[in-house]
C-alpha atoms as a PDB file:
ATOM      1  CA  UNK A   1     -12.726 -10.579   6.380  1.00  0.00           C
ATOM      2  CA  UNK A   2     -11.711  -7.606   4.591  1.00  0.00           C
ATOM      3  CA  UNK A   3      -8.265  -6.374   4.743  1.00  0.00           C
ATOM      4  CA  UNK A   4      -6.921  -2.460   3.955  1.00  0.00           C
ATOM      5  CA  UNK A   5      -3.901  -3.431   2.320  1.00  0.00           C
ATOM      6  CA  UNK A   6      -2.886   0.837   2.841  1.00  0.00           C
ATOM      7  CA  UNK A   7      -3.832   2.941   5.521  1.00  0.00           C
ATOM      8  CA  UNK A   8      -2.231   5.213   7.159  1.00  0.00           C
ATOM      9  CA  UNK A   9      -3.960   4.619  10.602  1.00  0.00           C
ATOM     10  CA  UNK A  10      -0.892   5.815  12.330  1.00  0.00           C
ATOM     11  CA  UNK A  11      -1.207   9.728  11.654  1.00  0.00           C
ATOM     12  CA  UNK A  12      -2.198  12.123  14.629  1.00  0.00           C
ATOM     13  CA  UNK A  13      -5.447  12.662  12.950  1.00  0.00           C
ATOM     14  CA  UNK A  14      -6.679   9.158  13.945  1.00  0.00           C
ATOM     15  CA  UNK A  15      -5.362   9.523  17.384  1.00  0.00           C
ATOM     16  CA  UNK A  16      -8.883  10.953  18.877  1.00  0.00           C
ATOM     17  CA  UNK A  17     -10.943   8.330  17.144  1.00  0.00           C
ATOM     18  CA  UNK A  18      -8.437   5.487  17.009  1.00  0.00           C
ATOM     19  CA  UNK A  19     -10.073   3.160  19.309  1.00  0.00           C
ATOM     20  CA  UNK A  20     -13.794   4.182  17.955  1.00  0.00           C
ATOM     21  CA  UNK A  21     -12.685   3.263  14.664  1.00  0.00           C
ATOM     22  CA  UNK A  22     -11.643   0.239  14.876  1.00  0.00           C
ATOM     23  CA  UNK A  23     -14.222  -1.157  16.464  1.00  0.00           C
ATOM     24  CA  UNK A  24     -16.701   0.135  13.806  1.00  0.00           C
ATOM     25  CA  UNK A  25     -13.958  -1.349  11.473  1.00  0.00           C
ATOM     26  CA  UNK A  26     -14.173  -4.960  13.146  1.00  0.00           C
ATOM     27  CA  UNK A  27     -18.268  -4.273  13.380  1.00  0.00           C
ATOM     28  CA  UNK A  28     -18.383  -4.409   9.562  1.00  0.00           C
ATOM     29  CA  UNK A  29     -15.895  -6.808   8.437  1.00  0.00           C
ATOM     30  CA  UNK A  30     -12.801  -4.751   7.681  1.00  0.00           C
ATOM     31  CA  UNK A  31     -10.167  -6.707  10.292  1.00  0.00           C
ATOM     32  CA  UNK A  32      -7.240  -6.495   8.639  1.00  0.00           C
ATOM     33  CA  UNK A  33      -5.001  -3.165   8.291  1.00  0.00           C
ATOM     34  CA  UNK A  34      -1.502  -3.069   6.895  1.00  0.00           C
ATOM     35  CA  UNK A  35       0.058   0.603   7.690  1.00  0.00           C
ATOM     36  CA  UNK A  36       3.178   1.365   6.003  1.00  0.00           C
ATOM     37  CA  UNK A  37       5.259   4.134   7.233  1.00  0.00           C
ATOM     38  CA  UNK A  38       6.606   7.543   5.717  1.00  0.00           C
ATOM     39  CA  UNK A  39       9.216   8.786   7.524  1.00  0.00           C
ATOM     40  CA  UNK A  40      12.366   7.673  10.095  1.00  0.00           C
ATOM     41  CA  UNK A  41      10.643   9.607  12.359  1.00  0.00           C
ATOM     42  CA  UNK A  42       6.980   7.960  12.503  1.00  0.00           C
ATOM     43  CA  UNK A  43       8.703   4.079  12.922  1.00  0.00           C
ATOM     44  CA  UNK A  44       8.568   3.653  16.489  1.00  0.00           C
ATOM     45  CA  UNK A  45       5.361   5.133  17.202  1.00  0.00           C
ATOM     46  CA  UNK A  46       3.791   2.667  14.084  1.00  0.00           C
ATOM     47  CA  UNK A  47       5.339   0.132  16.185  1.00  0.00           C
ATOM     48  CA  UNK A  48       3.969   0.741  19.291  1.00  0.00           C
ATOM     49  CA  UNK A  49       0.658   0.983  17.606  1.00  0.00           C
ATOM     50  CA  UNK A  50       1.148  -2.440  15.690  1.00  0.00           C
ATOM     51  CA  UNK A  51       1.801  -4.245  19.116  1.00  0.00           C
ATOM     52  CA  UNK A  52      -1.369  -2.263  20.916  1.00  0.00           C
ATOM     53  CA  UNK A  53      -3.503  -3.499  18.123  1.00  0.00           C
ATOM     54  CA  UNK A  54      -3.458  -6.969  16.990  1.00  0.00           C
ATOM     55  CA  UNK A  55      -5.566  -6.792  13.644  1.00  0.00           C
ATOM     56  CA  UNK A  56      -2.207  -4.431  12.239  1.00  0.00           C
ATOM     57  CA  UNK A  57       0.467  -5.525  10.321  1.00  0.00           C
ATOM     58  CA  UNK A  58       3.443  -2.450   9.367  1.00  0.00           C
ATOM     59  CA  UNK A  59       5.937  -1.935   6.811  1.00  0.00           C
ATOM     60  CA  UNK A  60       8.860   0.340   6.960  1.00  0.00           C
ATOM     61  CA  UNK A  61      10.207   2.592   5.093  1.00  0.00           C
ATOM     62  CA  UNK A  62      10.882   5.966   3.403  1.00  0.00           C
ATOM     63  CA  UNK A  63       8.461   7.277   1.522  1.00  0.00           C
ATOM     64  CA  UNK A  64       9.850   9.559  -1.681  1.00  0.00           C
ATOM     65  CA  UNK A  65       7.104  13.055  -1.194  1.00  0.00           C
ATOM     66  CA  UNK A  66       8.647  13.464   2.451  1.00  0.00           C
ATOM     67  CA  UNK A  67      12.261  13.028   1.784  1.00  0.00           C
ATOM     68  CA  UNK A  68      13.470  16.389   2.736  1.00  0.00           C
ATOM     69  CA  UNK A  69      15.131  16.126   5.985  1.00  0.00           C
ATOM     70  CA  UNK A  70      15.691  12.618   5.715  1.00  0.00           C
ATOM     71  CA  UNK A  71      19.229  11.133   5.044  1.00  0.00           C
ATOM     72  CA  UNK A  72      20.282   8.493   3.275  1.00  0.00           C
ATOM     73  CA  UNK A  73      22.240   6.817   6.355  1.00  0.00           C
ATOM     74  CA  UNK A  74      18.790   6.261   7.614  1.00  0.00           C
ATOM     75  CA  UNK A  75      18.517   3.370   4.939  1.00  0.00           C
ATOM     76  CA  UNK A  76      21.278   1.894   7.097  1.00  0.00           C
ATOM     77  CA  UNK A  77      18.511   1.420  10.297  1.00  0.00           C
ATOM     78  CA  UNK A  78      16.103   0.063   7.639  1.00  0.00           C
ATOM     79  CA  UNK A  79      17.142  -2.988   7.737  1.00  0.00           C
ATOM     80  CA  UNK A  80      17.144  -3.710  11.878  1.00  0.00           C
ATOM     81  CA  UNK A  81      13.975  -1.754  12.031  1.00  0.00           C
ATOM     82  CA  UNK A  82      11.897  -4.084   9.687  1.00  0.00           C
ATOM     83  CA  UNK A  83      13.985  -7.470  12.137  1.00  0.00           C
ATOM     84  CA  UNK A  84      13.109  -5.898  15.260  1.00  0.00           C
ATOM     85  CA  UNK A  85       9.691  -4.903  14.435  1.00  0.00           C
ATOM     86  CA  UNK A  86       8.830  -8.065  12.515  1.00  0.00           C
ATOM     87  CA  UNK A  87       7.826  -6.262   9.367  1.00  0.00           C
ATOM     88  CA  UNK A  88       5.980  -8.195   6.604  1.00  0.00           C
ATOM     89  CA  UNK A  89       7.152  -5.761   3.898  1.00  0.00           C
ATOM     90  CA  UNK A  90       9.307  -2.501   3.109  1.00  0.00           C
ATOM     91  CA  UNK A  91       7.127   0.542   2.563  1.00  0.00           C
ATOM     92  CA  UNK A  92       6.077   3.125   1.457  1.00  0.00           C
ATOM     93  CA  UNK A  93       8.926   3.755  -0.895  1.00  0.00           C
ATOM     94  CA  UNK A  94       9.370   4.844  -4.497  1.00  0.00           C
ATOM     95  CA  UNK A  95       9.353   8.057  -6.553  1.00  0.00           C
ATOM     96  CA  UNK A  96       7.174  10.327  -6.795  1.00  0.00           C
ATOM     97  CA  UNK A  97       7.074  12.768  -9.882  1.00  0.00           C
ATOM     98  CA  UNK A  98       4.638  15.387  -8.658  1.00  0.00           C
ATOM     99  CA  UNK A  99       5.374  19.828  -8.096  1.00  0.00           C
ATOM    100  CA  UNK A 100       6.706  19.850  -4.550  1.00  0.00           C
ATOM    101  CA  UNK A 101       9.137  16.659  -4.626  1.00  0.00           C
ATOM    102  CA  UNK A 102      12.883  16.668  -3.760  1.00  0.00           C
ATOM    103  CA  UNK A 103      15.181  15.998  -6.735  1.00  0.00           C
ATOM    104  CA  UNK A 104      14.198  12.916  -8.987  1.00  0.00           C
ATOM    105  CA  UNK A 105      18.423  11.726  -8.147  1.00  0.00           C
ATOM    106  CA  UNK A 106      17.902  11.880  -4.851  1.00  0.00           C
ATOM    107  CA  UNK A 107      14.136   9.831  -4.542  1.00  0.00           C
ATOM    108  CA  UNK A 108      16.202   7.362  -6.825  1.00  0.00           C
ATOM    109  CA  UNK A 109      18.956   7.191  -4.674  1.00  0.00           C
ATOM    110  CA  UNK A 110      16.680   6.249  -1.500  1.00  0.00           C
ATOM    111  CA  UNK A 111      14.625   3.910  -3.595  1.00  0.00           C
ATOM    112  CA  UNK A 112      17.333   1.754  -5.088  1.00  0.00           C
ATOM    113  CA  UNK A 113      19.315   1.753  -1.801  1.00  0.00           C
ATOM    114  CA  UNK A 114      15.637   0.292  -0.032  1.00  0.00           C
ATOM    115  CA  UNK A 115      15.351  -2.049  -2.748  1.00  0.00           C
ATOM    116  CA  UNK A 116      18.381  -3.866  -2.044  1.00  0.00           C
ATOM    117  CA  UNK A 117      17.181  -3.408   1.989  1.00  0.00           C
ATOM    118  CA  UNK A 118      14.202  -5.796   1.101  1.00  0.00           C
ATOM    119  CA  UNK A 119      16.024  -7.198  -1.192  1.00  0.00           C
ATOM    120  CA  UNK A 120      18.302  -8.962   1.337  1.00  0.00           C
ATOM    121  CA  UNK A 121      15.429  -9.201   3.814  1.00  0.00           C
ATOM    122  CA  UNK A 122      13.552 -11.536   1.362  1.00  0.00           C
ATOM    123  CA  UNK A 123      10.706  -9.290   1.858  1.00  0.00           C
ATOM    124  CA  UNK A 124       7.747  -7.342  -0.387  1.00  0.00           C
ATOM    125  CA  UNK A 125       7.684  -3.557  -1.011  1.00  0.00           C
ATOM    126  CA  UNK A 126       5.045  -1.194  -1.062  1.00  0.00           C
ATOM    127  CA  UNK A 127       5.393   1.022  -3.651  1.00  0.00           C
ATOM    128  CA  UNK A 128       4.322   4.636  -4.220  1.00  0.00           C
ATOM    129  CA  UNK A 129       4.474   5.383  -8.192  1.00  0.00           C
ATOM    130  CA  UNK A 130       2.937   8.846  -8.892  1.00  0.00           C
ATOM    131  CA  UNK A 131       3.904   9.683 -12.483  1.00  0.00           C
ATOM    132  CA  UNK A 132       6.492   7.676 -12.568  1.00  0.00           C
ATOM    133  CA  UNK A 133       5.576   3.716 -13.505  1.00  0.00           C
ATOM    134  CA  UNK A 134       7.770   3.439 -16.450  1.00  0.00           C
ATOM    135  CA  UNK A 135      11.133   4.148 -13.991  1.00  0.00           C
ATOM    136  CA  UNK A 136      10.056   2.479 -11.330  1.00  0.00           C
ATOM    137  CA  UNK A 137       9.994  -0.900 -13.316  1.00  0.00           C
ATOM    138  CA  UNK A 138      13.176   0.649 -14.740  1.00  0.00           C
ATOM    139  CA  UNK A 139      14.934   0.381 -11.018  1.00  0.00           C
ATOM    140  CA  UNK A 140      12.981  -3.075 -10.468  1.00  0.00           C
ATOM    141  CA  UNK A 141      14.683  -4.186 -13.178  1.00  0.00           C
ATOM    142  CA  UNK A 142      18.384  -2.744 -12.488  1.00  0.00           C
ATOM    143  CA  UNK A 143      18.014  -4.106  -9.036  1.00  0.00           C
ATOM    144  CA  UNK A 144      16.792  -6.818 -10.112  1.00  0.00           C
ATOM    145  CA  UNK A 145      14.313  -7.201  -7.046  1.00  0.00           C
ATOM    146  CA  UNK A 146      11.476  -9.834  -7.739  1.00  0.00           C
ATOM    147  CA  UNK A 147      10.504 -10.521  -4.520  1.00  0.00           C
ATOM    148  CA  UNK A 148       6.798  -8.656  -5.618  1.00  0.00           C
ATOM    149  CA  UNK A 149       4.726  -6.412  -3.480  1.00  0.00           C
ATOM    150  CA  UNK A 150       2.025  -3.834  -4.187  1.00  0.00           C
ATOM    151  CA  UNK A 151       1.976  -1.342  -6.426  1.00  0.00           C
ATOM    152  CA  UNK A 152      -0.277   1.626  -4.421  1.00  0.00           C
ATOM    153  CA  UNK A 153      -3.023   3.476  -6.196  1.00  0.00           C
ATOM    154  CA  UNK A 154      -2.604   1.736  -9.462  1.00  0.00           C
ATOM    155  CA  UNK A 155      -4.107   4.232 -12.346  1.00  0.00           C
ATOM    156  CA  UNK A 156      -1.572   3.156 -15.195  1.00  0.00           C
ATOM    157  CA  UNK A 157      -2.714   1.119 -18.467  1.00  0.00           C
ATOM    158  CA  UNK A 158      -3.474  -2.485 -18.924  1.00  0.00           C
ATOM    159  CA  UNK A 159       0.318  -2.651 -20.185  1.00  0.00           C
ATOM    160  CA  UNK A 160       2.302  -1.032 -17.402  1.00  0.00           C
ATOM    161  CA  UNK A 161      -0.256  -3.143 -15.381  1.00  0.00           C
ATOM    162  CA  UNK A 162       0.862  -6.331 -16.695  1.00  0.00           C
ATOM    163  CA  UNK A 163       4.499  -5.435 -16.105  1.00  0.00           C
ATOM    164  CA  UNK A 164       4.395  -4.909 -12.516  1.00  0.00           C
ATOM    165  CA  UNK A 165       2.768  -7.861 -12.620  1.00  0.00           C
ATOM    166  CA  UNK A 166       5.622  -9.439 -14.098  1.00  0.00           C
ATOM    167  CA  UNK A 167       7.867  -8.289 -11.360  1.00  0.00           C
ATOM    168  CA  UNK A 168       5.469 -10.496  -9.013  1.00  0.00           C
ATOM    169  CA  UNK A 169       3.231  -7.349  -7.505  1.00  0.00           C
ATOM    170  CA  UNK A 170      -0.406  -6.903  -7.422  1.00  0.00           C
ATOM    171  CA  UNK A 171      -2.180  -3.455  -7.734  1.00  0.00           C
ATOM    172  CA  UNK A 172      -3.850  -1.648  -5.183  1.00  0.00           C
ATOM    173  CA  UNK A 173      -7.418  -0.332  -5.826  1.00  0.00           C
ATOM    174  CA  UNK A 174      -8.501   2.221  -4.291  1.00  0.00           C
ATOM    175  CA  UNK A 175     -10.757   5.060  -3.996  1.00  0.00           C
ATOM    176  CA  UNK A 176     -10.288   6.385  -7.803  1.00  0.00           C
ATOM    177  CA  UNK A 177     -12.114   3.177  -8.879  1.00  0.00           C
ATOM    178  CA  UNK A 178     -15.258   4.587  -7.336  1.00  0.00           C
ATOM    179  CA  UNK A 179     -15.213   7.749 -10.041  1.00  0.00           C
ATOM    180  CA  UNK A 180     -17.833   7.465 -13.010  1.00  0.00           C
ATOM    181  CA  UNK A 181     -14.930   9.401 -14.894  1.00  0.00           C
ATOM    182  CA  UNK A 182     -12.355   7.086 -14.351  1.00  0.00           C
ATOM    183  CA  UNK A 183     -13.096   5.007 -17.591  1.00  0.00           C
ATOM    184  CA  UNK A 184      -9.582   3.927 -18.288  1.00  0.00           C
ATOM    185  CA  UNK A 185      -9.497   2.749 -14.466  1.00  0.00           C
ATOM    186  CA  UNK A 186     -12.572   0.606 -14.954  1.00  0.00           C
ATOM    187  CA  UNK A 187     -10.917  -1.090 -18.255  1.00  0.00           C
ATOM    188  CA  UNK A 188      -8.418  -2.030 -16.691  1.00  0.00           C
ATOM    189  CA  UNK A 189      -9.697  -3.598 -13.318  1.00  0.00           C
ATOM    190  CA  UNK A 190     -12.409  -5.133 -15.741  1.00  0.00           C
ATOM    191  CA  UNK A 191      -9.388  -6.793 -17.509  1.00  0.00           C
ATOM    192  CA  UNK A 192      -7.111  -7.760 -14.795  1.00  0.00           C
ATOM    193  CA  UNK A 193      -7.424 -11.612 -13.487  1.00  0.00           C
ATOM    194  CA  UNK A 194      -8.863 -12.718 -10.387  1.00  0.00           C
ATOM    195  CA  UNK A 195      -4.931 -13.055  -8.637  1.00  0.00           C
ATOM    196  CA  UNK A 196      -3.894  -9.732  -9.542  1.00  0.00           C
ATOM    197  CA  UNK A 197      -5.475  -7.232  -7.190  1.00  0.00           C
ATOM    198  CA  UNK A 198      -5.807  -6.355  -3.821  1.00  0.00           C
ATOM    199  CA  UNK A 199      -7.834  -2.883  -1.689  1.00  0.00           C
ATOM    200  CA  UNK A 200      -6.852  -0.294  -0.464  1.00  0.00           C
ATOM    201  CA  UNK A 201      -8.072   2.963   0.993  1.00  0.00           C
ATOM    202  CA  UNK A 202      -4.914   5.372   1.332  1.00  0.00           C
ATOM    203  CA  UNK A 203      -6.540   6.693   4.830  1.00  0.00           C
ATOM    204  CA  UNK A 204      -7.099   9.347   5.619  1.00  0.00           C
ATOM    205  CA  UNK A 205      -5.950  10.871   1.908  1.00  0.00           C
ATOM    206  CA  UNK A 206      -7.889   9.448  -1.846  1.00  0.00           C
ATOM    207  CA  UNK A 207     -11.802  10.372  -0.498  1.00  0.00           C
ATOM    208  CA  UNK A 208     -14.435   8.428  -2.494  1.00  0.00           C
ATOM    209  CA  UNK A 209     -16.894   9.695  -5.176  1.00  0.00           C
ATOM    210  CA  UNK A 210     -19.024  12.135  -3.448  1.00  0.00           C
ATOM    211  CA  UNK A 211     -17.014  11.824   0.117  1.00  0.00           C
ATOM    212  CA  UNK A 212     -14.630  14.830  -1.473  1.00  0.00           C
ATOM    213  CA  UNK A 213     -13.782  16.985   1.971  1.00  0.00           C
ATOM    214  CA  UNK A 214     -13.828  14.150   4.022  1.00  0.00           C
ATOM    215  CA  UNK A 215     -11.160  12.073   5.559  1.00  0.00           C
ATOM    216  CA  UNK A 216     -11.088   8.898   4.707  1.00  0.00           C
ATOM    217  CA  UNK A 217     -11.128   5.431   6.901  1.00  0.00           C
ATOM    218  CA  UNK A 218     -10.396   2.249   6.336  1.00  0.00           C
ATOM    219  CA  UNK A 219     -14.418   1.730   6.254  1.00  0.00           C
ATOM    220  CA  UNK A 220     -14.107   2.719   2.660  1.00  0.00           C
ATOM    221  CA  UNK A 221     -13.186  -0.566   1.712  1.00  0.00           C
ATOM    222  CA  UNK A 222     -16.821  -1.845   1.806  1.00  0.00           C
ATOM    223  CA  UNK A 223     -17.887   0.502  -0.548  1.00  0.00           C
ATOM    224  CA  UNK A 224     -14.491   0.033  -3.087  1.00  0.00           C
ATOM    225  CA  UNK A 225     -15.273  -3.243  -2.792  1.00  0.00           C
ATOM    226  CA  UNK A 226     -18.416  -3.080  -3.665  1.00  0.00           C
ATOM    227  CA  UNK A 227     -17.488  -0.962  -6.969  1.00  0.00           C
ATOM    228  CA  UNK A 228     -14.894  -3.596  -7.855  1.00  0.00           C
ATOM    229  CA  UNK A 229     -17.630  -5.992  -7.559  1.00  0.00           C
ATOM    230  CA  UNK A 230     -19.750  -4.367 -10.081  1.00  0.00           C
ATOM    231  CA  UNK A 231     -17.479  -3.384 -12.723  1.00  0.00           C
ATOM    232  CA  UNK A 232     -16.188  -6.822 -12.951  1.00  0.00           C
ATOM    233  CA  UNK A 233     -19.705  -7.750 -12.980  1.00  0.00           C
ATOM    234  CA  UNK A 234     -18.736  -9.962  -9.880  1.00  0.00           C
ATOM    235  CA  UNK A 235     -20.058 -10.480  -6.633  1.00  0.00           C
ATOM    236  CA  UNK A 236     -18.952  -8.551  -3.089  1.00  0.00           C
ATOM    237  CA  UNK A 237     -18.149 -11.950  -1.378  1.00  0.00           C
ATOM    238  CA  UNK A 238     -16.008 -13.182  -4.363  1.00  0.00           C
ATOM    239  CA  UNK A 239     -13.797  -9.845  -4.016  1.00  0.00           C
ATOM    240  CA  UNK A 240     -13.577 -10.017  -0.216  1.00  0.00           C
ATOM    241  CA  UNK A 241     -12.673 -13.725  -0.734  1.00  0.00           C
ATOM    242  CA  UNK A 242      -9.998 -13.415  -3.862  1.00  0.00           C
ATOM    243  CA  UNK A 243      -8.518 -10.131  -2.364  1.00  0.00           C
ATOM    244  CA  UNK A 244      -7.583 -11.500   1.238  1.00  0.00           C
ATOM    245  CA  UNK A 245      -6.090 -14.539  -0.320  1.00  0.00           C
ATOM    246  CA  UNK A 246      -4.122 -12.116  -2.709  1.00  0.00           C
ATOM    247  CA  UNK A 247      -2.682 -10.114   0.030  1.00  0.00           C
ATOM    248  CA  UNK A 248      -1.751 -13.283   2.119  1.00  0.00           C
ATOM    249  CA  UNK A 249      -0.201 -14.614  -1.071  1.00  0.00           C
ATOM    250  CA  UNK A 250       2.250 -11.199  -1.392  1.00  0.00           C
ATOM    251  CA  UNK A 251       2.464 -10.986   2.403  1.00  0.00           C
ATOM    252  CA  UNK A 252       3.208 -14.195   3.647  1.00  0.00           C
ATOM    253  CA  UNK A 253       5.090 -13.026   7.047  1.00  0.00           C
ATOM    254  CA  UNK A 254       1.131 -11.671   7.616  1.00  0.00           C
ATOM    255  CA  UNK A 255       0.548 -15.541   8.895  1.00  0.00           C
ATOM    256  CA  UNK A 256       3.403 -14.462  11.643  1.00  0.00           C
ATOM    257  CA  UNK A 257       1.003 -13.370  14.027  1.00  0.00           C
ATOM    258  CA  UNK A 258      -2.746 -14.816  13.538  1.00  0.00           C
ATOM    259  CA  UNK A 259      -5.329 -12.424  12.712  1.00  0.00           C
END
């Protein structure tokens, strides 16, 4: 099967077509969703929705854009949130270095502090990294968290690539991969070994190439995939096969609850 290693499947703009969805979703092959959350106040409705629908697997977690009106004592409920919710990673967290963020202190403050969260917890994190690669290996590296993950929406160079690979992550390919403009993107997944990647679709944000205006679904994947494929001059089973195993490899609580 195929697995969306991001989607945001939770968000009130699925709630109408939820249901629909996934069963066009399970039609075509895509039968594996990991949904990480964004803010305190979306964790207990991504749980409920993780124990409706069995083919979903959550992380937890604060994500850096929507910071304002969060508080840092809410890293303290991290921690039993991700036990009592059986979490297989810590996510979406980072920093984010784009007009409209809160304070680059303060996203560093939450990241570091959510870090050491899955740090303890033995478990992955997915990470959000817009603009900001080279000090989010920097706070890997103070925090000295190995423990890998994914690194969302990779678009960095073969060399920042290679670091977070380093640190144990793979990258997440998405929907930017399906650009004809996106040459440095293409060099990069064309260099990148077999172990090192995984999809993603960022639903319902990061439309495809000529899918601009419309939301996105985790039915994307066949169609990333598909790109991957031909770039690495590859076939569409090989990347459905390699890309499973590599998010099983990352997640291995994912094995928890069978699929």
């Amino acid at each position: 099967m195929f697995i969306d290693s991001h989607c945001h499947f939770d968000f009130e703009l699925f709630d109408d077509q939820r249901d629909s969805l996934m069963s066009r979703c399970l039609a075509a092959g895509v039968a594996g969703f990991l949904v990480p959350a964004t803010t305190r106040n979306r964790w207990q409705k991504l749980q409920n929705l993780t124990s409706e629908y069995s083919h979903w697997r959550a992380a937890y977690g604060l994500h850096p854009y929507f910071l304002s009106g969060s508080y840092l004592s809410d890293i303290e409920l991290l921690g039993d949130q991700c036990e009592k919710a059986h979490a297989i990673g810590v996510g979406e967290i980072g920093l984010d270095n784009w007009p409209g963020a809160v304070d680059m202190e303060l996203q560093m403050a939450f990241f570091t502090r959510q870090l050491y969260v899955a740090k303890a917890l033995e478990l992955p994190v997915i990470l959000h990294a817009r603009k900001s690669y080279d000090l989010v290996l920097k706070c890997l590296r103070e925090t000295g968290f190995f423990h890998g993950g994914t690194v969302h929406a990779f678009n960095g160079s073969l060399e920042q690539a290679q670091r977070f690979l380093d640190f144990g992550f793979v990258l997440g390919i998405g929907g930017t991969i399906t650009y004809p403009r996106a040459k440095k993107a293409h060099r990069v997944l064309k260099a990148l070994g077999d172990a090192d990647f995984v999809l993603e679709t960022d639903s319902p944000d990061m439309p495809l190439h000529a899918y601009q205006g419309q939301v996105n679904t985790p039915l994307s994947i066949l169609i990333i995939a598909q790109h991957i494929a031909t770039i690495r001059e590859d076939n569409i089973e090989k990347i459905r096969a390699l890309t499973y195993a590599n998010l099983l490899r990352i997640f291995p609580k994912w094995y928890e609850d069978s699929l």
